[in-house]
Protein backbone atom coordinates (compact mmCIF):
# COMPACT_ATOMS: atom_id res chain seq x y z
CA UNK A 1 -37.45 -10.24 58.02
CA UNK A 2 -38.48 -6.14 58.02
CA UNK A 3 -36.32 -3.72 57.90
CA UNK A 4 -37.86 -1.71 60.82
CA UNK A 5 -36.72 -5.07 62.87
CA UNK A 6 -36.86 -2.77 66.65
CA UNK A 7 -33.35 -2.05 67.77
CA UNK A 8 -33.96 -4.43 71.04
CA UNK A 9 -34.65 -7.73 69.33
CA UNK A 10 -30.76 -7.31 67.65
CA UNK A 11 -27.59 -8.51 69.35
CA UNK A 12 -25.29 -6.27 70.15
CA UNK A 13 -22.87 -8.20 67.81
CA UNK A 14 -25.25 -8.93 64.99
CA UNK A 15 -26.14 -6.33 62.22
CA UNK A 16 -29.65 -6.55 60.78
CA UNK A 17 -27.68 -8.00 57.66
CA UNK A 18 -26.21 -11.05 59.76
CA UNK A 19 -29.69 -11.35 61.70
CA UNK A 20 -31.43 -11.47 58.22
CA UNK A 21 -29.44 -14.08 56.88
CA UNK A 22 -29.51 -16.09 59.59
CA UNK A 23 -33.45 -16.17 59.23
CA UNK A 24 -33.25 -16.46 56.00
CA UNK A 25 -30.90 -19.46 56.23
CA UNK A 26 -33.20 -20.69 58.57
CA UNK A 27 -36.10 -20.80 56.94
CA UNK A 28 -34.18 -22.70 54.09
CA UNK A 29 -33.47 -25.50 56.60
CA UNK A 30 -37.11 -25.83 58.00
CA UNK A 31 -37.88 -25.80 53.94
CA UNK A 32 -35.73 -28.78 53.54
CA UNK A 33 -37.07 -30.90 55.92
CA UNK A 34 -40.78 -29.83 55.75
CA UNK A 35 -40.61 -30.35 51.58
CA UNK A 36 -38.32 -33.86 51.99
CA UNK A 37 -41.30 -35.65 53.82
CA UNK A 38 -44.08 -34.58 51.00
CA UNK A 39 -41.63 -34.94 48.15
CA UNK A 40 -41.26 -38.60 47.85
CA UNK A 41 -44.97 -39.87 48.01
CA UNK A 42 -45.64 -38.82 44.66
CA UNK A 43 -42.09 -40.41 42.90
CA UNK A 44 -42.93 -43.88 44.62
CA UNK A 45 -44.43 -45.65 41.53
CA UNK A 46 -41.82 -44.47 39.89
CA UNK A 47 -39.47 -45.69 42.16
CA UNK A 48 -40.73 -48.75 42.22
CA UNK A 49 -40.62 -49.77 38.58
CA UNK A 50 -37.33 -49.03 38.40
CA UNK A 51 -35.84 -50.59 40.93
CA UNK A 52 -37.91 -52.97 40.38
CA UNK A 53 -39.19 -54.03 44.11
CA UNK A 54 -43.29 -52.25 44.58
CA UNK A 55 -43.07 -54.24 47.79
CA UNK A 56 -41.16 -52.98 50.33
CA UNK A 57 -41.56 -49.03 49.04
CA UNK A 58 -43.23 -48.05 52.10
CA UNK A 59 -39.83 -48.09 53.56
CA UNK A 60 -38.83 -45.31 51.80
CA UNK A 61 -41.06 -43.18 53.84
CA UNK A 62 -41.20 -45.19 56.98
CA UNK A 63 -37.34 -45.21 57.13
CA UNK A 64 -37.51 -41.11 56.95
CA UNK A 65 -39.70 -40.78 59.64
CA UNK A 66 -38.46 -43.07 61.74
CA UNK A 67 -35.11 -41.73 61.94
CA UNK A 68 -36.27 -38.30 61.75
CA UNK A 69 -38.74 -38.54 65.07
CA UNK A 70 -36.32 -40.59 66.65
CA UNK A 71 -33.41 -38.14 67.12
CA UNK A 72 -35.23 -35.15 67.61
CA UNK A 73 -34.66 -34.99 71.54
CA UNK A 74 -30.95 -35.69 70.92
CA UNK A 75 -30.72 -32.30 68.72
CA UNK A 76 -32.15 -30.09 71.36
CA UNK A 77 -29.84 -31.91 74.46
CA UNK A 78 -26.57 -31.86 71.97
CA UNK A 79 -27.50 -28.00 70.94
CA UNK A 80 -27.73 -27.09 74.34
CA UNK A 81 -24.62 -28.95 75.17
CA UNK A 82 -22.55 -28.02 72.64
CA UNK A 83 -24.08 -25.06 71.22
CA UNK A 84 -26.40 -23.82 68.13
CA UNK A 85 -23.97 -24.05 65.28
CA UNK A 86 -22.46 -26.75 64.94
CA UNK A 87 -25.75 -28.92 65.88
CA UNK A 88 -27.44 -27.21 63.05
CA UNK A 89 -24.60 -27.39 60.54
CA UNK A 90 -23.96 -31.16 61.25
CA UNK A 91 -27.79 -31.86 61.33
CA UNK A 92 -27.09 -30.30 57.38
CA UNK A 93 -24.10 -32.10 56.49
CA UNK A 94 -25.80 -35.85 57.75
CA UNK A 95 -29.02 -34.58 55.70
CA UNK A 96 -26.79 -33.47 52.56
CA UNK A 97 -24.74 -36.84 52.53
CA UNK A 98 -27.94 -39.17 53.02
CA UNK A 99 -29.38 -37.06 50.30
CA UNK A 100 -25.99 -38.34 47.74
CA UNK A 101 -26.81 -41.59 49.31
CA UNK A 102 -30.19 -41.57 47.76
CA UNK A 103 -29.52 -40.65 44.82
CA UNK A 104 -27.26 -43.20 44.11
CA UNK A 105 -28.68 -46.12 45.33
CA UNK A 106 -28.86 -48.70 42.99
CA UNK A 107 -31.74 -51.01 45.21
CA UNK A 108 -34.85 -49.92 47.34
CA UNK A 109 -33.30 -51.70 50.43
CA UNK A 110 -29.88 -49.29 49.86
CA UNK A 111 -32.55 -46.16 49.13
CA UNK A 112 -34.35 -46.62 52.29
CA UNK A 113 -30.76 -47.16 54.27
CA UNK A 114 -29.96 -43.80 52.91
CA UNK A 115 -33.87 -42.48 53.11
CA UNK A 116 -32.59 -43.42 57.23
CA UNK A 117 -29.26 -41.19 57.09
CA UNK A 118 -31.22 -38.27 55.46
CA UNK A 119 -33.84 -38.94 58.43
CA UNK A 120 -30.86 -38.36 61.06
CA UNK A 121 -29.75 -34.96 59.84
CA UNK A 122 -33.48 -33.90 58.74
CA UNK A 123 -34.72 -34.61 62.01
CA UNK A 124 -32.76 -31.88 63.54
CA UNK A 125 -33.55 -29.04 61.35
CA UNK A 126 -36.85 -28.25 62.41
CA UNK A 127 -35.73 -27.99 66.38
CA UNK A 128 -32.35 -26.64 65.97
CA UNK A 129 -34.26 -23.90 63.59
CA UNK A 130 -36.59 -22.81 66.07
CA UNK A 131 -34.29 -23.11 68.89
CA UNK A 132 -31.94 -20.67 66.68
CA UNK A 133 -34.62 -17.57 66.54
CA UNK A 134 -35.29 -18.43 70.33
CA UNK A 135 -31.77 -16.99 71.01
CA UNK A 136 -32.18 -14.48 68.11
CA UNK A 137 -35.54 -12.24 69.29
CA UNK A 138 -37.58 -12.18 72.36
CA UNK A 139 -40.24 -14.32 73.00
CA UNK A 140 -43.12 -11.24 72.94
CA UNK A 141 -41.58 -10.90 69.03
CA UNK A 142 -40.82 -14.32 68.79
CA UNK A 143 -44.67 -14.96 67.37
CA UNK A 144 -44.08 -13.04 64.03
CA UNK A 145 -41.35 -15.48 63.13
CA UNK A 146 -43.34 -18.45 64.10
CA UNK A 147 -46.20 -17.02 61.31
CA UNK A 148 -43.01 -16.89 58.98
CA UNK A 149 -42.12 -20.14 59.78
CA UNK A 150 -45.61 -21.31 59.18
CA UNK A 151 -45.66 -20.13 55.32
CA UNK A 152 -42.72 -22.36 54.87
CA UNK A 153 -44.70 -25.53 55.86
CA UNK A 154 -47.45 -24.80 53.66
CA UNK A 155 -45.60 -24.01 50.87
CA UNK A 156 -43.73 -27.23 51.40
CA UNK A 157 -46.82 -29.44 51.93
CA UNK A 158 -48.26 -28.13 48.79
CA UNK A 159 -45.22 -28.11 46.33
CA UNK A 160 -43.72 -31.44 47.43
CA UNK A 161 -46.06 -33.49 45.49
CA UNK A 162 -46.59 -30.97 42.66
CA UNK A 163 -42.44 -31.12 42.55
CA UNK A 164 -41.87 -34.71 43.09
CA UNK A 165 -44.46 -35.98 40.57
CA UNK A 166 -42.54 -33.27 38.07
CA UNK A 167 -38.82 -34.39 38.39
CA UNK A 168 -39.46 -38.22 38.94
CA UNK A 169 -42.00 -37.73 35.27
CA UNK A 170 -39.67 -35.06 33.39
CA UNK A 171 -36.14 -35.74 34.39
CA UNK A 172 -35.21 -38.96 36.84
CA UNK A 173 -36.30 -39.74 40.65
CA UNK A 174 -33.06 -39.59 41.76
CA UNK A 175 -33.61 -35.73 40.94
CA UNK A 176 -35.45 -35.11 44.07
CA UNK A 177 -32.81 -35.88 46.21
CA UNK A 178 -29.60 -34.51 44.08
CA UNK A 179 -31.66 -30.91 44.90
CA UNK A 180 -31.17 -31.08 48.24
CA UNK A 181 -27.33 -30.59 47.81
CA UNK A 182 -27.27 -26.72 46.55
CA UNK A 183 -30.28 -26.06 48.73
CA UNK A 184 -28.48 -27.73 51.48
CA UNK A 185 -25.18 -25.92 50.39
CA UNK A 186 -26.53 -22.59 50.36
CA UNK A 187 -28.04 -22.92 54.09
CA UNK A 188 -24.82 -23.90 55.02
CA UNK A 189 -23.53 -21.12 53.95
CA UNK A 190 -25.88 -18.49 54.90
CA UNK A 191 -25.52 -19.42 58.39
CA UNK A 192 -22.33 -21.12 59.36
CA UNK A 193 -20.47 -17.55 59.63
CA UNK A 194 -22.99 -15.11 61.24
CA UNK A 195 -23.82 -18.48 64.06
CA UNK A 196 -20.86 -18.06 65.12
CA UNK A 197 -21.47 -14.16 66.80
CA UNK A 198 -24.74 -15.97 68.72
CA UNK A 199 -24.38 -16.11 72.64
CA UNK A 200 -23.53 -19.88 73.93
CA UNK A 201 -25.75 -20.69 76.53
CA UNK A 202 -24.22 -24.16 76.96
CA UNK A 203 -23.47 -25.83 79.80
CA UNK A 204 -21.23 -29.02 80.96
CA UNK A 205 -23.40 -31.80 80.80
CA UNK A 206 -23.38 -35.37 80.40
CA UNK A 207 -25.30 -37.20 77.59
CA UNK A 208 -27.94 -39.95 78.86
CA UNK A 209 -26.82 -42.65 76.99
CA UNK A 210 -28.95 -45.55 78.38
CA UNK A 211 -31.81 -42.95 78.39
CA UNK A 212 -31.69 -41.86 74.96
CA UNK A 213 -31.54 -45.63 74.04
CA UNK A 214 -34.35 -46.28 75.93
CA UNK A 215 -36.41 -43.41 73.98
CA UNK A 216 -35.26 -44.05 70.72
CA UNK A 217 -36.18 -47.75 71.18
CA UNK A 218 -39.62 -47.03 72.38
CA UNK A 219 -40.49 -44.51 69.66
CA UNK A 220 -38.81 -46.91 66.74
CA UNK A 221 -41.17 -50.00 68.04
CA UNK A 222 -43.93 -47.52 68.06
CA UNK A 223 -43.58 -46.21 64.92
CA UNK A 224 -43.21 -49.26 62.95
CA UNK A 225 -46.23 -50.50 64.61
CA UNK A 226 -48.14 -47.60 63.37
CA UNK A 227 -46.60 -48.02 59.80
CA UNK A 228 -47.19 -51.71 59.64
CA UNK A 229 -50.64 -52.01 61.25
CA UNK A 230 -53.33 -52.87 58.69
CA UNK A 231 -50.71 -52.76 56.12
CA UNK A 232 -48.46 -55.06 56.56
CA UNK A 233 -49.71 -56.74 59.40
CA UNK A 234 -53.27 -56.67 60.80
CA UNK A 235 -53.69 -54.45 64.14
CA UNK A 236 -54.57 -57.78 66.24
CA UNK A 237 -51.56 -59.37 64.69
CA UNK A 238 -48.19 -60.68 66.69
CA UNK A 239 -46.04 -58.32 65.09
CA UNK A 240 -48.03 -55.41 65.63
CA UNK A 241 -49.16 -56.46 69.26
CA UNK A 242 -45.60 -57.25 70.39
CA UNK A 243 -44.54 -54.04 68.69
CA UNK A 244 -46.72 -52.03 70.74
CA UNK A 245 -45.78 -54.38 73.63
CA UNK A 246 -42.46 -53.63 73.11
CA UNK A 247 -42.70 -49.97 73.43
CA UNK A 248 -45.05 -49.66 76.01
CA UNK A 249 -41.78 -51.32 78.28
CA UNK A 250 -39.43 -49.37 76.71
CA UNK A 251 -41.72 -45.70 77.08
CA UNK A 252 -42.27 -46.97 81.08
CA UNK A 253 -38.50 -47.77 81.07
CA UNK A 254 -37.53 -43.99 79.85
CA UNK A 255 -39.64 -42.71 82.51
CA UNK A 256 -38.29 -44.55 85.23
CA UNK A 257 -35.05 -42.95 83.62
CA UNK A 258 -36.18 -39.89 83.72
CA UNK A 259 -37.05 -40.52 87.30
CA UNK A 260 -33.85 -41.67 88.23
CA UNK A 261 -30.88 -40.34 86.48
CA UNK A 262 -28.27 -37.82 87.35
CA UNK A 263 -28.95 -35.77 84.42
CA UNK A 264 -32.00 -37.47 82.61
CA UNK A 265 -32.16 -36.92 79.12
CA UNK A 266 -35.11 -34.32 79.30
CA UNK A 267 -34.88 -32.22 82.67
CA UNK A 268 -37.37 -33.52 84.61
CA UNK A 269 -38.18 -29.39 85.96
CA UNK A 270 -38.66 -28.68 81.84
CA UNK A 271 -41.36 -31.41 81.85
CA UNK A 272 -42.95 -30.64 85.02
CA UNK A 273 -43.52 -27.05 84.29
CA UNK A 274 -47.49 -26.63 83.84
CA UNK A 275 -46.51 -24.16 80.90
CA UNK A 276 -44.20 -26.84 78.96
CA UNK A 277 -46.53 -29.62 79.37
CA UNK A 278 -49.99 -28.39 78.80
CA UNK A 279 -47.78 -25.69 75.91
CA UNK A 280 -46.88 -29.11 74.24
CA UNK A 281 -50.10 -30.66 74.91
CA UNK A 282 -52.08 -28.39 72.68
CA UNK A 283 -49.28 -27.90 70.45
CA UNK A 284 -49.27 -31.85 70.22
CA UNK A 285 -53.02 -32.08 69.97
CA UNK A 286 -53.45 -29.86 67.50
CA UNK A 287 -50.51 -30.64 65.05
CA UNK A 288 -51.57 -33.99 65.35
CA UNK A 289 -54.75 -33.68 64.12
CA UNK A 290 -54.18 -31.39 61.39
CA UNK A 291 -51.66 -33.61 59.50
CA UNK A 292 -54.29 -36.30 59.85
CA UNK A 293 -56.72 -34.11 58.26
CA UNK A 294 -54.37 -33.03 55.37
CA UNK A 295 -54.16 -36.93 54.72
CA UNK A 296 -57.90 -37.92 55.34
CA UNK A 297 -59.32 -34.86 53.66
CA UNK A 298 -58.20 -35.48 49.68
CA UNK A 299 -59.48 -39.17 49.91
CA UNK A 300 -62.45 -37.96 51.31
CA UNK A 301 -62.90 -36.05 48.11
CA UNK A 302 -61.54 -38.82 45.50
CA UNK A 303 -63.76 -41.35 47.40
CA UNK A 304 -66.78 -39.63 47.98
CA UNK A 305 -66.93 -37.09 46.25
CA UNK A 306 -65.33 -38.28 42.97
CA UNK A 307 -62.71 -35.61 42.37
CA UNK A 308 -59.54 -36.66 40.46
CA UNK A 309 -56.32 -36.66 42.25
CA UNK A 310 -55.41 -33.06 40.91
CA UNK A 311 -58.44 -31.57 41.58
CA UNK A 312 -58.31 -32.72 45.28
CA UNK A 313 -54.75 -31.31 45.37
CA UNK A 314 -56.44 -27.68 44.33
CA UNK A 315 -59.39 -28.62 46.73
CA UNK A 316 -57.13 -29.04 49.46
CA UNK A 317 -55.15 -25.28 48.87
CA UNK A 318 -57.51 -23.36 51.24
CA UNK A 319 -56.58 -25.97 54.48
CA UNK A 320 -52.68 -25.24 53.16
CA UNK A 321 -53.39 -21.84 53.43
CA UNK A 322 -55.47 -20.98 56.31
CA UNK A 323 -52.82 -22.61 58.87
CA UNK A 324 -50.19 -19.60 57.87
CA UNK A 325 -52.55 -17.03 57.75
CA UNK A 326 -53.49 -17.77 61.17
CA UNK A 327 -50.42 -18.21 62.44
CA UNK A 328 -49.13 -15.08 61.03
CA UNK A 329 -52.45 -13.11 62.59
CA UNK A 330 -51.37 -14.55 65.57
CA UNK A 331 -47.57 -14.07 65.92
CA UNK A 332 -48.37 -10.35 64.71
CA UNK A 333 -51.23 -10.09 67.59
CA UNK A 334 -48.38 -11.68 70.70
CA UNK A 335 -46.20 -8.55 69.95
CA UNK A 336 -48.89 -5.79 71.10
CA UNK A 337 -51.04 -7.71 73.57
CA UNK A 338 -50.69 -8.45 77.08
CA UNK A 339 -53.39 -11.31 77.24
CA UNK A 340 -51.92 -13.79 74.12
CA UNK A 341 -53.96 -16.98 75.32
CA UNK A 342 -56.99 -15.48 74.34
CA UNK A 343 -56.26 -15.40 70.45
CA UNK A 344 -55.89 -19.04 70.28
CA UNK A 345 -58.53 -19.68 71.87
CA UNK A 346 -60.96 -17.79 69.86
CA UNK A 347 -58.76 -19.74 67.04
CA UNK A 348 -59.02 -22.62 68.27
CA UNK A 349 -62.90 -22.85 69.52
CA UNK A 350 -63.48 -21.63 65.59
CA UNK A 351 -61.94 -24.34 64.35
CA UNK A 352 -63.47 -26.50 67.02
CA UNK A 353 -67.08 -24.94 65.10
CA UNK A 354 -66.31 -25.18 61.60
CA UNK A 355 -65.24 -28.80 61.93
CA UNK A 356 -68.03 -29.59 64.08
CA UNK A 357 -70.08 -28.05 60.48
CA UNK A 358 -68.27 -29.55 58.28
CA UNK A 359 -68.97 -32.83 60.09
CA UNK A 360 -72.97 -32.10 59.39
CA UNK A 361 -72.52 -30.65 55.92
CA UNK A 362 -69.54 -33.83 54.40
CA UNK A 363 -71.36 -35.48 51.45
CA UNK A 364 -74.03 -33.66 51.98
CA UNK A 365 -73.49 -30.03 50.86
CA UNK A 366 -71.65 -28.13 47.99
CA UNK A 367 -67.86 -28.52 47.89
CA UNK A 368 -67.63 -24.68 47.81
CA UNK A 369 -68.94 -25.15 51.39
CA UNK A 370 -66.76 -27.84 52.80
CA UNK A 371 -64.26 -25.61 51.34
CA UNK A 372 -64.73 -22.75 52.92
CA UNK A 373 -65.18 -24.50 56.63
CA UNK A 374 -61.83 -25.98 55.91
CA UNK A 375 -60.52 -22.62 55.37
CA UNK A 376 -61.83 -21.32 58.51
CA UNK A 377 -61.23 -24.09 60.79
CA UNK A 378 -57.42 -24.25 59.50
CA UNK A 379 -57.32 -20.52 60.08
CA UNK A 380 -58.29 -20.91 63.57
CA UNK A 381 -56.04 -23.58 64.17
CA UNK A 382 -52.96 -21.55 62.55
CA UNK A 383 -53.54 -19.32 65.92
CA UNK A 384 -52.76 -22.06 68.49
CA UNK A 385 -48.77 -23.20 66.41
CA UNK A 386 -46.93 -19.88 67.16
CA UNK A 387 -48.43 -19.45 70.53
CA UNK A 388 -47.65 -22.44 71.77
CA UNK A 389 -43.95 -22.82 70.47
CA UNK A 390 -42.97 -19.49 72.34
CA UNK A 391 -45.25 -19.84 75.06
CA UNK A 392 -42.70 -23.57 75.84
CA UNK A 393 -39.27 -20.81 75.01
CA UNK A 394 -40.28 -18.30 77.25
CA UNK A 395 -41.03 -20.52 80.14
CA UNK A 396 -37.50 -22.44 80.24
CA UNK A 397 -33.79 -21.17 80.85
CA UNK A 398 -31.57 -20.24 77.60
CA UNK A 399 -29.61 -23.55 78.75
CA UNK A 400 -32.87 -25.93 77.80
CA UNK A 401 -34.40 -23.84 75.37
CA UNK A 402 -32.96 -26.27 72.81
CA UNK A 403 -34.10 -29.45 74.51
CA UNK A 404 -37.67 -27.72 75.37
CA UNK A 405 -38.28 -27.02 71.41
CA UNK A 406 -36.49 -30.16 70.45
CA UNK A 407 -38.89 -32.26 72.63
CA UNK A 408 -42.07 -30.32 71.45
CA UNK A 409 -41.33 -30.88 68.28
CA UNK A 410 -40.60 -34.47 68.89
CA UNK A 411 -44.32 -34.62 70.64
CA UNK A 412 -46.03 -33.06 67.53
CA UNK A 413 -44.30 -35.46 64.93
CA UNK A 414 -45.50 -38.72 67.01
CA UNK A 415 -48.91 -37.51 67.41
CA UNK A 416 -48.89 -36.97 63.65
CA UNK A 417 -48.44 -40.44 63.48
CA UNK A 418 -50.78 -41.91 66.15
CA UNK A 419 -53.43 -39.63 64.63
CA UNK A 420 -53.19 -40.58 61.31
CA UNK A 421 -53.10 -44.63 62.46
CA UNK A 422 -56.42 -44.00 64.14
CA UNK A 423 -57.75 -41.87 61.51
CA UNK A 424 -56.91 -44.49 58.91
CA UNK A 425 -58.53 -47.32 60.95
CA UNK A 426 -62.04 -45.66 61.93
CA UNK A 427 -62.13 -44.46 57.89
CA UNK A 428 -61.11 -47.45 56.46
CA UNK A 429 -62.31 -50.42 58.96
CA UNK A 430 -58.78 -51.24 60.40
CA UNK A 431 -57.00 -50.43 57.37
CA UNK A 432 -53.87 -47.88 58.48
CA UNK A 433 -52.91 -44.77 56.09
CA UNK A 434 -49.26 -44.10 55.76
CA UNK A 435 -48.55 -40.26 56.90
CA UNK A 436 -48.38 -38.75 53.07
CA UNK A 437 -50.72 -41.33 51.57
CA UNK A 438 -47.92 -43.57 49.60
CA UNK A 439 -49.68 -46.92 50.90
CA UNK A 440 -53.33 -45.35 51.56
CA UNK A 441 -55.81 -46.86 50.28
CA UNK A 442 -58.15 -44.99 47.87
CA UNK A 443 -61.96 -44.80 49.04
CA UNK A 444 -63.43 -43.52 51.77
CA UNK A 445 -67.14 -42.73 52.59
CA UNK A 446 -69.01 -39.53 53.87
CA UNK A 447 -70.22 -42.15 56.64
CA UNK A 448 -66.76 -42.53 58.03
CA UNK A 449 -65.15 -39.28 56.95
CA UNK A 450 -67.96 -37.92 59.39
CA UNK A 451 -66.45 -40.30 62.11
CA UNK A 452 -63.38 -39.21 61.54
CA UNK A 453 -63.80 -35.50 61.52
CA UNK A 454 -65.67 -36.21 64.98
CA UNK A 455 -62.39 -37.46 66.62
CA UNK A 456 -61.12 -34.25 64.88
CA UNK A 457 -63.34 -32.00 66.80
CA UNK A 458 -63.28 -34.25 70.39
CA UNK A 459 -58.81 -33.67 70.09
CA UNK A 460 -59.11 -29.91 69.27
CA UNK A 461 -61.65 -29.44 72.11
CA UNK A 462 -58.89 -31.50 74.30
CA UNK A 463 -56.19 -28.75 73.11
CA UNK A 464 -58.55 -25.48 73.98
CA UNK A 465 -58.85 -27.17 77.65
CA UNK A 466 -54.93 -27.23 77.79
CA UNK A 467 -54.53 -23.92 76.38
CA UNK A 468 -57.17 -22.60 78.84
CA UNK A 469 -55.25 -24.00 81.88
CA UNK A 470 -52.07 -23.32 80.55
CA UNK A 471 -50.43 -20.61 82.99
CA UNK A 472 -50.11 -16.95 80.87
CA UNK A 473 -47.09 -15.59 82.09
CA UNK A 474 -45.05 -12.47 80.40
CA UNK A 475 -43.15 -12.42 77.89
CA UNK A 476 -39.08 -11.46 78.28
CA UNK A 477 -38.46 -8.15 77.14
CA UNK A 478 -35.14 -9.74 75.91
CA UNK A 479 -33.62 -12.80 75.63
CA UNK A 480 -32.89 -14.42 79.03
CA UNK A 481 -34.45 -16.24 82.01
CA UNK A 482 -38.21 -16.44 82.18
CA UNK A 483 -40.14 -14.37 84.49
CA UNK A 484 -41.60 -16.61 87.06
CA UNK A 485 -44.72 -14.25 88.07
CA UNK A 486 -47.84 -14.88 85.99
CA UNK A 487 -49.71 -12.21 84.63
CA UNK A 488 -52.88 -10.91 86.47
């Protein structure tokens, strides 16, 4: 946060001190659950010796992100319910005492249990987070945080394997998770005081209990299909047919919820609005695609290109970085200009380019130049994140802000997951990729790398189309109801 932070994005009752700390405490939180879903991968062999059961260690992700995805709506309809704080500080506690709970398991069943608990507080962080500097700044400022925010992910997706592989090798796995507890413990207290001066914009409402059964159901069957297919299971199997059975009912049961309820889970207004849905379309589309990439990309250059495992980490620095710098250009560029659409989609029709060369060029040409069009085409990309995030904000009431950005977030993490299932199966002929590579398998070709980075380039295309028809209207001047008049 600057210190030249303009006198109209503070609260009357917050100094630049609290407003600081908050962000700072903030930040922390996204850290923790952004670093928590790299970490592991790395640690698993380890794991798995010592507790002595290699077969079921897929869990120990799956269970994470399972539980994490899952509850992500619930955060943003209990935050606006009963306010910012104490969602965010029990979303820490949960995450802190699943994190004890994996440390001291003594089997892998008991350490993915606990991987489950850690996935119920973590999955809140992210939303709650975002929902946070919503009420903090307005939405035209709103952008510069976002490219904040944006380091933090990198930063996590590159040190979480570098830092896993170190403490499970040089100390003890359980290391990674006894961490999170002073991490955890200093968010808590960087922010559990100053929350308290934020505005409540909650309202009286009643929780949709059969509703938020119904979508936690449907994105559980989902997900496990995704995680077993071609793993566990083959993708024409029973289990992974009635899996996807399953949730197809239970996704066209939540919408006939949604439909029908008093107060639906997920206002059906917030989802109708052309800015929410085509906002969390791209948003969707685009996050989806890059965490495919980040997972495709460094067997690509192990398989086919014969790079050991640390040299594809290094290879893979300039995608880690590109998506920040990008998004930081861009949350910079929403504060002075009227028309914001039209940086992401300069962004994103780069990226739409360079992937589109790099498509042409994979096993083919120098790795300085696959390099460099991963560079640009994450840069470009980086432009569409902070864009779309406020773009959602701005265009709801403060009393749904928190289940808007809970339920874009919730969006982006299962099209991770799709993505990286069909990735995995056009690379590796029906063989699935878990999302941080713990149960991926270890060749890939140019031939189908090329395939792959073709779907790439077909989803970003399908994201500039929603960010061209998404409707540009103003940004607040201050926190508050959006302005309903778009801009000429």
């Amino acid at each position: 946060m600057d210190a030249e932070t303009p006198a109209e994005l503070r609260r009357p009752d917050l100094s630049q001190a609290d407003i600081r700390s908050i962000f700072y405490g903030l930040m922390l939180a996204m850290f923790l659950s952004a670093l928590e879903a790299t970490i592991v991968a790395t640690a698993l062999p380890t794991i798995g010796r010592e507790l002595g059961d290699a077969e079921h260690l897929p869990w120990v992700v799956t269970a994470y992100l399972l539980a994490a995805t899952a509850v992500t709506p619930l955060y943003g309809k209990f935050a606006d319910m009963h306010g910012r704080r104490v969602t965010l500080l029990s979303a820490i506690a949960i995450f802190i005492l699943g994190s004890i709970g994996c440390a001291l398991a003594p089997s892998l069943p008991l350490l993915a249990a606990a991987r489950a608990v850690q996935g119920l507080g973590g999955g809140g962080l992210i939303a709650i987070a975002q929902t946070i500097i919503g009420d903090l700044v307005t939405p035209r400022e709103r952008g510069r945080y976002q490219g904040y925010l944006g380091t933090v992910f990198a930063s996590a997706s590159v040190l979480g394997p570098v830092l896993g592989g170190f403490l499970s090798e040089s100390f003890h796995w359980t290391w990674i998770f006894w961490l999170n507890l002073p991490l955890g413990l200093l968010t808590f207290l960087l922010v559990n005081n100053r929350l308290k001066l934020l505005p409540r914009h909650d309202r009286r409402h009643r929780l949709d209990i059969l509703g938020a059964g119904l979508m936690i159901g449907a994105t559980s069957t989902l997900m496990l299909a995704l995680s077993w297919g071609g793993i566990a299971y083959g993708w024409a199997s029973a289990p992974v047919l009635g899996l996807f059975a399953a949730s197809a009912l239970l996704w066209l049961g939540f919408g006939f919820r949604l439909g029908t309820a008093r107060e639906p889970l997920i206002p059906v207004a917030v989802l109708a609005d052309r800015v929410v849905a085509l906002g969390t379309a791209a948003g969707a589309l685009t996050m989806g695609t890059y965490v495919g990439l980040t997972v495709l990309v460094p067997l690509f250059f192990e398989g086919a290109l014969g790079l050991s495992a640390r040299e594809s980490g290094l290879a893979l620095i300039p995608m880690m970085v590109g998506v920040p710098l990008g998004a930081t250009l861009s949350g910079r560029l929403m504060a002075s200009v009227v028309h914001y659409k039209r940086v992401p989609l300069a962004g994103c029709t780069v990226a739409i380019l360079a992937i589109s060369g790099l498509a042409y060029l994979a096993g083919r040409g120098p790795l300085w130049s696959v390099e460099i069009l991963l560079g640009i085409a994450a840069f470009g990309l980086g432009t569409i994140f902070p864009v779309t995030t406020v773009a959602v904000q701005n265009a709801v009431a403060p009393q749904h802000l928190g289940t808007a950005t809970a339920s874009m977030n919730f969006l982006r993490q299962l099209s991770a997951a799709v993505v990286v299932a069909i990735f995995g199966a056009v690379a590796f002929g029906g063989m699935a990729v878990d999302l941080h590579g713990a149960a991926a398998p270890r060749q890939i070709s140019a031939d189908s790398f090329r395939m792959v980075l073709a779907i790439a380039a077909t989803a970003f295309a399908a994201a500039l189309a929603a960010l061209a028809l998404m409707e540009e209207r103003p940004f607040r001047d201050r926190p508050g109801l959006a302005p309903k008049r778009p801009l000429d």
